[in-house]
Protein backbone atom coordinates (compact mmCIF):
# COMPACT_ATOMS: atom_id res chain seq x y z
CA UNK A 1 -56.69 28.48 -137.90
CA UNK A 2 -57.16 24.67 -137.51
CA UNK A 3 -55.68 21.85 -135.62
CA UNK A 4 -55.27 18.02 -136.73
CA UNK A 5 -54.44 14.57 -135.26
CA UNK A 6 -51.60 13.86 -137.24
CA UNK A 7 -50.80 9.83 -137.91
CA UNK A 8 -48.49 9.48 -134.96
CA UNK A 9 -51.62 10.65 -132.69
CA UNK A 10 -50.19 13.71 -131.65
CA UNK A 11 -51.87 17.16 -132.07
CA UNK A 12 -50.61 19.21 -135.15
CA UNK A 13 -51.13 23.20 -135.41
CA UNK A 14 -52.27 25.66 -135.57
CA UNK A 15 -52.48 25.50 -138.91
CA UNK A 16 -54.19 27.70 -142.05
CA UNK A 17 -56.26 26.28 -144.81
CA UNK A 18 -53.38 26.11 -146.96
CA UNK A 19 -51.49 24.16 -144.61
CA UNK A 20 -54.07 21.26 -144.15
CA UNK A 21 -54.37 21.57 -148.12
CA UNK A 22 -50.77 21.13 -148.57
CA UNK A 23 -51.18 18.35 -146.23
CA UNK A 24 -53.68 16.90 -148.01
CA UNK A 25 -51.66 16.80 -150.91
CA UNK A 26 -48.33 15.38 -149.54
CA UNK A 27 -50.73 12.47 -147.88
CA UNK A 28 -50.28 13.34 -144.64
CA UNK A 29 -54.09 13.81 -144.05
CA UNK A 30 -57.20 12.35 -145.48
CA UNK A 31 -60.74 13.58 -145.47
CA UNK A 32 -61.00 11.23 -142.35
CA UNK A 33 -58.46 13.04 -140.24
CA UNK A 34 -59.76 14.78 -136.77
CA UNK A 35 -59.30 18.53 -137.14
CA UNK A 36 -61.45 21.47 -135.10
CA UNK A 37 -61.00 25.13 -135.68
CA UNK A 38 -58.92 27.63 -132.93
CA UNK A 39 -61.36 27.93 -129.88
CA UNK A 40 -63.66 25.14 -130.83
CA UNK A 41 -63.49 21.84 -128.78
CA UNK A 42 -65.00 19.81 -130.89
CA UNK A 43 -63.23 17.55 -133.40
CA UNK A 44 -64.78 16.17 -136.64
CA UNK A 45 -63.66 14.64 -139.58
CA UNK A 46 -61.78 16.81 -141.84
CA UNK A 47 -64.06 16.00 -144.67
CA UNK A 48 -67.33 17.34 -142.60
CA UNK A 49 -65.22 20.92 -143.23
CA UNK A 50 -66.60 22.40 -146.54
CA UNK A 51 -63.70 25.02 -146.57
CA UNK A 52 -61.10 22.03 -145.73
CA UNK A 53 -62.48 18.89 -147.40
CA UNK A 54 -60.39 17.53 -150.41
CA UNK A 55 -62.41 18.24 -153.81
CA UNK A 56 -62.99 15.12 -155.87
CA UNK A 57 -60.80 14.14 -158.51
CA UNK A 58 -62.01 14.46 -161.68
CA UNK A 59 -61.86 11.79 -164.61
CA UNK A 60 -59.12 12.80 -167.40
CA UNK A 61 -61.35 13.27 -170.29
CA UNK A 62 -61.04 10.90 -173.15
CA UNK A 63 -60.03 8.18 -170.62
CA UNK A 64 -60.87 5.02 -169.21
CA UNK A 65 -61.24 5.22 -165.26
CA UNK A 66 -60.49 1.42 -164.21
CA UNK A 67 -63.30 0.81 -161.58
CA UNK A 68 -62.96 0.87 -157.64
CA UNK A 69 -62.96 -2.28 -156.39
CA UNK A 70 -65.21 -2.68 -153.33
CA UNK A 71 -64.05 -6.86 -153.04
CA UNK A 72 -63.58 -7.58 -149.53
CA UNK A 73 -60.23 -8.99 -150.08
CA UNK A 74 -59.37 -5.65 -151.62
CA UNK A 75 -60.95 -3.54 -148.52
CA UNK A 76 -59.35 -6.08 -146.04
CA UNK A 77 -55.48 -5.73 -147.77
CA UNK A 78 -55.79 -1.80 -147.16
CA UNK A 79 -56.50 -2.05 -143.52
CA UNK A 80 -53.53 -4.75 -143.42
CA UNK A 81 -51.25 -2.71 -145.06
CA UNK A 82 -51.42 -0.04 -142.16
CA UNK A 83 -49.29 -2.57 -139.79
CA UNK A 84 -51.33 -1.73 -137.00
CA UNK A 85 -50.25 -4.50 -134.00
CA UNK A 86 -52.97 -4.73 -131.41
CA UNK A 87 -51.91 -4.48 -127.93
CA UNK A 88 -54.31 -5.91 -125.68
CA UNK A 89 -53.41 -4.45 -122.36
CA UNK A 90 -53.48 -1.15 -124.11
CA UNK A 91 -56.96 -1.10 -125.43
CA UNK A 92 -58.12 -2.20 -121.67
CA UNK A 93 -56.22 0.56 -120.55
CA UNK A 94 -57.42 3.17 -122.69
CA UNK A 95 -60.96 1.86 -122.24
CA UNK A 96 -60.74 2.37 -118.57
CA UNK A 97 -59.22 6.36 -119.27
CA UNK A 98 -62.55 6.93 -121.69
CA UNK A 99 -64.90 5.46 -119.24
CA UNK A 100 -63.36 7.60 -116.90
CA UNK A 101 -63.60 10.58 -118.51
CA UNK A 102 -66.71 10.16 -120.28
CA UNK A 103 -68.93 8.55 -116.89
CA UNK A 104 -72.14 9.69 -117.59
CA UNK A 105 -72.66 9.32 -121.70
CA UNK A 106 -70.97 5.64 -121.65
CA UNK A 107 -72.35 3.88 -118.59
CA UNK A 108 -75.99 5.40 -119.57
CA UNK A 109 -75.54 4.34 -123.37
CA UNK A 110 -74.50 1.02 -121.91
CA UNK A 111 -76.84 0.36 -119.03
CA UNK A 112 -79.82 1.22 -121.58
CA UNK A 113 -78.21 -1.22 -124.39
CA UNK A 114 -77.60 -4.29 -121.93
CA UNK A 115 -80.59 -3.74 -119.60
CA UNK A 116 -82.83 -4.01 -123.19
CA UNK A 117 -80.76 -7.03 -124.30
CA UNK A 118 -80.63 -8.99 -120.90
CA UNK A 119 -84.46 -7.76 -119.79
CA UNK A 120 -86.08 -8.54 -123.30
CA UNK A 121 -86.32 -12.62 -123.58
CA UNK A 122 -88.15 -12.93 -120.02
CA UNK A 123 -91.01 -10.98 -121.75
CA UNK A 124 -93.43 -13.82 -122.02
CA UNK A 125 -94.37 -15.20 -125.74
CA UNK A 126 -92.57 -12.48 -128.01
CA UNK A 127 -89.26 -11.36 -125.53
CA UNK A 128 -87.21 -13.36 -127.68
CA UNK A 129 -88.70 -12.91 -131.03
CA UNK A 130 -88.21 -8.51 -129.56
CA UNK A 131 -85.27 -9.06 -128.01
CA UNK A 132 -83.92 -11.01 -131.55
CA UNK A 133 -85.08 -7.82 -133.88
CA UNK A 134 -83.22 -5.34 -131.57
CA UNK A 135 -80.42 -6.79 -129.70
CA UNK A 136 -77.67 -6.44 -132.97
CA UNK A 137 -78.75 -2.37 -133.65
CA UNK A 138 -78.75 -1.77 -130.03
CA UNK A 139 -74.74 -3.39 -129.96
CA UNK A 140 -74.23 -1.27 -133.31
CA UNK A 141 -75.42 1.89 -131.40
CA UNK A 142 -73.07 1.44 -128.77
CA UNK A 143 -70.84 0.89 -130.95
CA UNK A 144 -71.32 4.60 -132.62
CA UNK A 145 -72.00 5.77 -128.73
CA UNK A 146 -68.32 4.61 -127.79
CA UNK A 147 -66.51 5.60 -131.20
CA UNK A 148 -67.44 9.23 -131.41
CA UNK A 149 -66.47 9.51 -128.05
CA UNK A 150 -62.95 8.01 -128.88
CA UNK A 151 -62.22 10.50 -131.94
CA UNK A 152 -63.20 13.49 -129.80
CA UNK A 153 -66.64 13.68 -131.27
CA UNK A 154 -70.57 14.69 -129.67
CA UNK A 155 -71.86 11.82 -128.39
CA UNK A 156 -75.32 11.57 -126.09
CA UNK A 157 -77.00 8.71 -124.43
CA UNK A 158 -79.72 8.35 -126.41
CA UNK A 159 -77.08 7.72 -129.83
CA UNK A 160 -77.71 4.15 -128.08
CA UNK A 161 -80.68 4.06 -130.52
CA UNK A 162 -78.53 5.28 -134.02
CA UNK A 163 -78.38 1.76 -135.25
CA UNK A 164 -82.41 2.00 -135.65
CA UNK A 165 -82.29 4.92 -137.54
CA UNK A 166 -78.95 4.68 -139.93
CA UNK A 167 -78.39 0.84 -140.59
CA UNK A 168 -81.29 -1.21 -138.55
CA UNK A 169 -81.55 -3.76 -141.49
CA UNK A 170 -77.75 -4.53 -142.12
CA UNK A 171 -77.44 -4.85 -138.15
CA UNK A 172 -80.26 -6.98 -138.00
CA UNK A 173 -78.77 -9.47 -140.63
CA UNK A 174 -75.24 -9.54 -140.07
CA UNK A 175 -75.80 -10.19 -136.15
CA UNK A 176 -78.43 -12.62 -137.66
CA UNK A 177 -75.43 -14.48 -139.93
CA UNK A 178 -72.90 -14.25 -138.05
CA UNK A 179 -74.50 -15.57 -134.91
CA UNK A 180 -76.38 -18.77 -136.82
CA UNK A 181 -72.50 -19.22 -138.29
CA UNK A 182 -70.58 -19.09 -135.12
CA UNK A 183 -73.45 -21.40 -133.42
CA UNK A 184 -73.19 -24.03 -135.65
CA UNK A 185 -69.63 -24.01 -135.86
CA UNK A 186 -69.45 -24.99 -132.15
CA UNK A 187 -72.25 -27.22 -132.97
CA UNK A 188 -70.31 -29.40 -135.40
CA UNK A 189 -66.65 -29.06 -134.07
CA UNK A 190 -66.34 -26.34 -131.49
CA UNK A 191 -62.95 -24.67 -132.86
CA UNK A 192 -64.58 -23.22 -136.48
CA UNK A 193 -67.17 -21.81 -134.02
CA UNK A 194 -64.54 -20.10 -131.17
CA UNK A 195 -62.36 -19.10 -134.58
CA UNK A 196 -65.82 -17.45 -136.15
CA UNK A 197 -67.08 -15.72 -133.01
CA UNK A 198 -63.46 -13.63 -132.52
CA UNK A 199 -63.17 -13.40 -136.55
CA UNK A 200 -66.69 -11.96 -136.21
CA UNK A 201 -65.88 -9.05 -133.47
CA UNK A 202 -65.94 -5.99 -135.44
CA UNK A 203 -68.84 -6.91 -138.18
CA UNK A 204 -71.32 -4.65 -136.39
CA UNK A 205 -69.13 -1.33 -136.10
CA UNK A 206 -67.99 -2.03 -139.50
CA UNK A 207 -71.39 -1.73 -140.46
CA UNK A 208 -72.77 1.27 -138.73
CA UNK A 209 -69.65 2.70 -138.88
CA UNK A 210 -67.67 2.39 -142.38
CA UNK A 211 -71.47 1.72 -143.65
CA UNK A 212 -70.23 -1.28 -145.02
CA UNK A 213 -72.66 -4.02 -146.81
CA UNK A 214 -73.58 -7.10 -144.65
CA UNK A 215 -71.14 -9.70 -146.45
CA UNK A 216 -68.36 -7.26 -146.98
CA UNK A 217 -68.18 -6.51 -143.53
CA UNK A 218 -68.26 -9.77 -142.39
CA UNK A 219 -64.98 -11.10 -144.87
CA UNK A 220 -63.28 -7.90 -143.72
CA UNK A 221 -63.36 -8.03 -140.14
CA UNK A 222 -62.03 -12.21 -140.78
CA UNK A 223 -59.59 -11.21 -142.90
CA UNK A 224 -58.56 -8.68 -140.90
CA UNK A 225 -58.49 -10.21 -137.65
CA UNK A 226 -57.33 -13.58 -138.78
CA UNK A 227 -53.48 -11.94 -139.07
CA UNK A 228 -53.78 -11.19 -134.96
CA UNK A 229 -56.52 -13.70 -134.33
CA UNK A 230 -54.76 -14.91 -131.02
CA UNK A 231 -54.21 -11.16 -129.29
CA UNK A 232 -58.04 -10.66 -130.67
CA UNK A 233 -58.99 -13.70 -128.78
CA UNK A 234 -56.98 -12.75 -125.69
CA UNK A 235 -58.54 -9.14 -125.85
CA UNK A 236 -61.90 -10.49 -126.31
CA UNK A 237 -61.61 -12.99 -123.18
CA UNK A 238 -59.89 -10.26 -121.14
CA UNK A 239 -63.10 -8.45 -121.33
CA UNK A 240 -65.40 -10.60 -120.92
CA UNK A 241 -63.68 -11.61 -117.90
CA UNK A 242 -63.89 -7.66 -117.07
CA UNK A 243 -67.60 -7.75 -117.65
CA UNK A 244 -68.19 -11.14 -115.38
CA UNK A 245 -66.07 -9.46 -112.40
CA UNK A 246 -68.46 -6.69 -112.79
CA UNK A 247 -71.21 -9.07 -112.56
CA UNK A 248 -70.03 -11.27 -109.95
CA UNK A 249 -69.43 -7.22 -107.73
CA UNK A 250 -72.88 -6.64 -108.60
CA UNK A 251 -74.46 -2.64 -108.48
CA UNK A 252 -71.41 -0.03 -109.22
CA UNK A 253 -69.15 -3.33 -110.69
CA UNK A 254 -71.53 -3.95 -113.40
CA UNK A 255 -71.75 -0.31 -114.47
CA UNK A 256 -67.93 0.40 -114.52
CA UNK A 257 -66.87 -2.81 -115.40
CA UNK A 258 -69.31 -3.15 -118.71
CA UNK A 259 -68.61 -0.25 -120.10
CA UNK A 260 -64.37 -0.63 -119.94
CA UNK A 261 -64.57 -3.83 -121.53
CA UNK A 262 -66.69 -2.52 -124.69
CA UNK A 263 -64.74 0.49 -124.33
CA UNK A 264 -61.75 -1.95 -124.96
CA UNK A 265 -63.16 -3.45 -127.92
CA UNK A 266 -63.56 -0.30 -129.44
CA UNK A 267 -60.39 0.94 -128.93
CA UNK A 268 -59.20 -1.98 -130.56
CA UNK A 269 -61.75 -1.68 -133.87
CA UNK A 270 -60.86 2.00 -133.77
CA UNK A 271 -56.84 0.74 -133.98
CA UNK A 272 -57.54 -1.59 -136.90
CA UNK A 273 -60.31 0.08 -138.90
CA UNK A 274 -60.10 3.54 -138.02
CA UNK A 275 -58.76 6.91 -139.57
CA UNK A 276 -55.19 6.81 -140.41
């Protein structure tokens, strides 16, 4: 027997194979939905379940398939067409409830990520030229760190470190763009750059997450968040306000306070870009 997170986020079961393959047939799951087994506590995607996951469709023979288009504008319409409102209190609030519950694997993940990132430049002669090669896959593995925690999923501290080993070249260059495009947007006119650094947010998890390429990722996290740029903005200064109290607290402030606010901005990538 098998339960699922149905669409409404509520917890669906138990259920047999048949009824998550009749489910899968009426489109009320995907292979992306979270299911886990009777006495199993771990949820995974439903695909990841060989006696679950939907087989693929196979071409009608004797006719054309028309080709899937992977065009950003295409990728970026399906998200859209979910609805999804962000709610900016909400993702703060749910942030706090996972860092809450989760203490140890998200405040180590973090505190190894940001100690790298903030300790790296004041390495005399190469700290930047380091810090510049690792600082976008170490935000990526957070990322993953912070997401698998969200959708019920095994996480560990040292997942930190999964943007080196799954997409270290595609984090590398799309932190790479879209930080030389948001600087010289506030170098020429300030607004293009404050538009591009919130349109910008979710290019990383996009990346190690959806494995998307560099470019695609980048047009659909703009596209998408350019229909709620202003709550996107609000979220994004409400945690970095978050982080900077935690700062200005020093010790126990920075480690709680860090950790909610990405929490929060995964919550909110999770809302826009996750499974249905």
């Amino acid at each position: 027997m098998y339960y699922l997170i149905g669409a409404d986020g509520k917890m669906n079961g138990p259920l047999s194979a048949a009824d998550v393959h009749q489910r899968l047939a009426e489109g009320r799951a995907n292979r992306y939905t979270r299911v886990r087994r009777d006495g199993d506590a771990r949820w995974q995607p439903l695909g990841s379940i060989p006696e679950l996951a939907p087989p693929p469709q196979e071409p009608v023979r004797g006719e054309a398939q028309p080709p899937v288009s992977r065009l950003p504008e295409a990728i970026a319409a399906e998200y859209l067409r979910r609805g999804v409102t962000l709610d900016a209190g909400r993702c703060v609030a749910r942030g706090w409830a996972l860092v809450r519950d989760n203490p140890i694997v998200l405040v180590g993940a973090g505190l190894i990520a940001w100690s790298l990132i903030v300790a790296l430049p004041f390495v005399p002669r190469v700290g930047w030229l380091v810090g510049t090669a690792v600082n976008s896959p170490l935000l990526g593995g957070l990322y993953y760190v912070y997401l698998r925690r969200i959708r019920g999923e095994d996480a560990a501290i040292d997942d930190v470190f999964a943007g080196f080993r799954f997409a270290y070249v595609p984090l590398l260059v799309a932190g790479l763009l879209t930080g030389g495009l948001t600087t010289l947007g506030l170098l020429l006119f300030v607004v293009p750059g404050v538009y591009l650094a919130v349109a910008y947010i979710f290019v990383l998890p996009l990346v190690i997450d959806k494995r998307m390429e560099i470019w695609t990722a980048m047009e659909v996290s703009r596209r998408v968040v350019h229909r709620q740029w202003w709550t996107a903005f609000a979220l994004a200064l409400v945690a970095t306000l978050i982080a900077l109290a935690g700062i200005l607290a020093f010790g126990a402030g920075v480690l709680i306070a860090v950790p909610v606010a990405t929490a929060a901005l995964a919550y909110a990538y999770d809302d826009l870009f996750g499974p249905d």
